[in-house]
Protein backbone atom coordinates (compact mmCIF):
# COMPACT_ATOMS: atom_id res chain seq x y z
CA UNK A 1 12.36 -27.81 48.00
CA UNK A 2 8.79 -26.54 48.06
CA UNK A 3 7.49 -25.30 51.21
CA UNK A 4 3.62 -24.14 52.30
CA UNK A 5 3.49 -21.94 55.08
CA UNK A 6 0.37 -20.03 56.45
CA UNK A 7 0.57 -15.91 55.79
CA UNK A 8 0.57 -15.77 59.98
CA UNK A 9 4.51 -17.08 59.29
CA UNK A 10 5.57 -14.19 57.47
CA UNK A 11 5.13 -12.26 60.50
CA UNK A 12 6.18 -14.99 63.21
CA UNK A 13 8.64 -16.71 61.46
CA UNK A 14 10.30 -14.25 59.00
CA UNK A 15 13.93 -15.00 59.45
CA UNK A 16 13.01 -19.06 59.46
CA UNK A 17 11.34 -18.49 55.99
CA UNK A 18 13.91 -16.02 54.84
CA UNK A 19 16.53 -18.53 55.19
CA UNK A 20 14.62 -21.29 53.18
CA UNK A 21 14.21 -19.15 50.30
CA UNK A 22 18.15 -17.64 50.76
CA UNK A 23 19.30 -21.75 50.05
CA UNK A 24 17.03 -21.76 47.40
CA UNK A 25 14.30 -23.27 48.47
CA UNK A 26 10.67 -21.87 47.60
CA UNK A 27 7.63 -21.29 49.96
CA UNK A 28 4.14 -21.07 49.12
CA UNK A 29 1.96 -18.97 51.44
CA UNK A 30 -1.41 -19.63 52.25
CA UNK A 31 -4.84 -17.73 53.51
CA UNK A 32 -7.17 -19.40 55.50
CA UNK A 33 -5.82 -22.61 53.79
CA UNK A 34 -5.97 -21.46 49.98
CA UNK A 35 -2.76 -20.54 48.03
CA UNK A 36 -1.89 -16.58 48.24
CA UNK A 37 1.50 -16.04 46.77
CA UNK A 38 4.66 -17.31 46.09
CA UNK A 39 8.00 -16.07 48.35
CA UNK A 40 11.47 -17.06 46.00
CA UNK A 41 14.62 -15.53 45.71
CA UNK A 42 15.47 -11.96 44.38
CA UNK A 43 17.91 -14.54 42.42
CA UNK A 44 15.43 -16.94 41.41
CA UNK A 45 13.00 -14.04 40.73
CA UNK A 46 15.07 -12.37 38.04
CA UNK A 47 16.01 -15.81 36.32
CA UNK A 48 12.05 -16.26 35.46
CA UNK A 49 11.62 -12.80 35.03
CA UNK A 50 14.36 -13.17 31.76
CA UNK A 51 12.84 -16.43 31.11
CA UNK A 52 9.39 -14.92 31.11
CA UNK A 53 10.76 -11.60 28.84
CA UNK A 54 12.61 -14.41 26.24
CA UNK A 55 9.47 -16.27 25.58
CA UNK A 56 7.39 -13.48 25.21
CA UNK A 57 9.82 -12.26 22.71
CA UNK A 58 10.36 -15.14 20.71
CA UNK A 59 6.16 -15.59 20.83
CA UNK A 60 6.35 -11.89 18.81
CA UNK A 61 9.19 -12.91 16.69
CA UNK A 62 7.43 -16.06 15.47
CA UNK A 63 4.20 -14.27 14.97
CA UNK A 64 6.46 -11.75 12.89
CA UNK A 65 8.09 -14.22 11.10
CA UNK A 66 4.44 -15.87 9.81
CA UNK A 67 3.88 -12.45 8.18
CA UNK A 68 7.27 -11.80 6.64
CA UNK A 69 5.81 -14.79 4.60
CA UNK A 70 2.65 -12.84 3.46
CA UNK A 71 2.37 -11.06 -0.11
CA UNK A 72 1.59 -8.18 1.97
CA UNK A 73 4.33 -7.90 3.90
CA UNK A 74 5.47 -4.41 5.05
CA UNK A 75 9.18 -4.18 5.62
CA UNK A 76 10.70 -1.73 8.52
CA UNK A 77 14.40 -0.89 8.75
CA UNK A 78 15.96 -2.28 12.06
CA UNK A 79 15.09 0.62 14.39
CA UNK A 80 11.20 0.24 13.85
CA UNK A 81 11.71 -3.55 14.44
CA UNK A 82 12.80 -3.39 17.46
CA UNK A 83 10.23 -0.46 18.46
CA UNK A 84 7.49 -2.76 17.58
CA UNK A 85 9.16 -6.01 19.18
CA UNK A 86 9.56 -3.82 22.68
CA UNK A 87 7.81 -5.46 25.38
């Protein structure tokens, strides 16, 4: 479940909010009204972080893959392909 809960809360109401985000739930904090952040797990956290590292990889690895089709084509052994693929 999404919850929004003014900035003023982290500091009143820690161990309320730190309990909704321990069962998974996620809680949007706001300033003076306006969106500021986004408070999730350490779980939920790395999940998107691997999710966020995956797509970026498979963005590079498509964009390689267009020029593996090129006449001019420069082919690495497997130890410069992954230095050039590192994130």
């Amino acid at each position: 479940m999404l919850h929004v809960r003014p900035s003023r809360d982290l500091r009143n109401n820690f161990p309320e909010i730190s309990k909704l985000v321990q069962s998974g739930d996620r809680v949007i904090i706001t300033v003076n009204g306006t969106g500021e952040g986004v408070y999730i797990s350490m779980k939920d956290y790395n999940e998107y972080e691997a999710l966020y590292h995956n797509q970026r990889l498979a963005l590079k690895l498509k964009d390689r893959m267009a020029l593996a089709d090129s006449p001019q084509a420069e082919w690495v052994d497997q130890e410069e392909a992954l230095r050039q693929l590192e994130l």
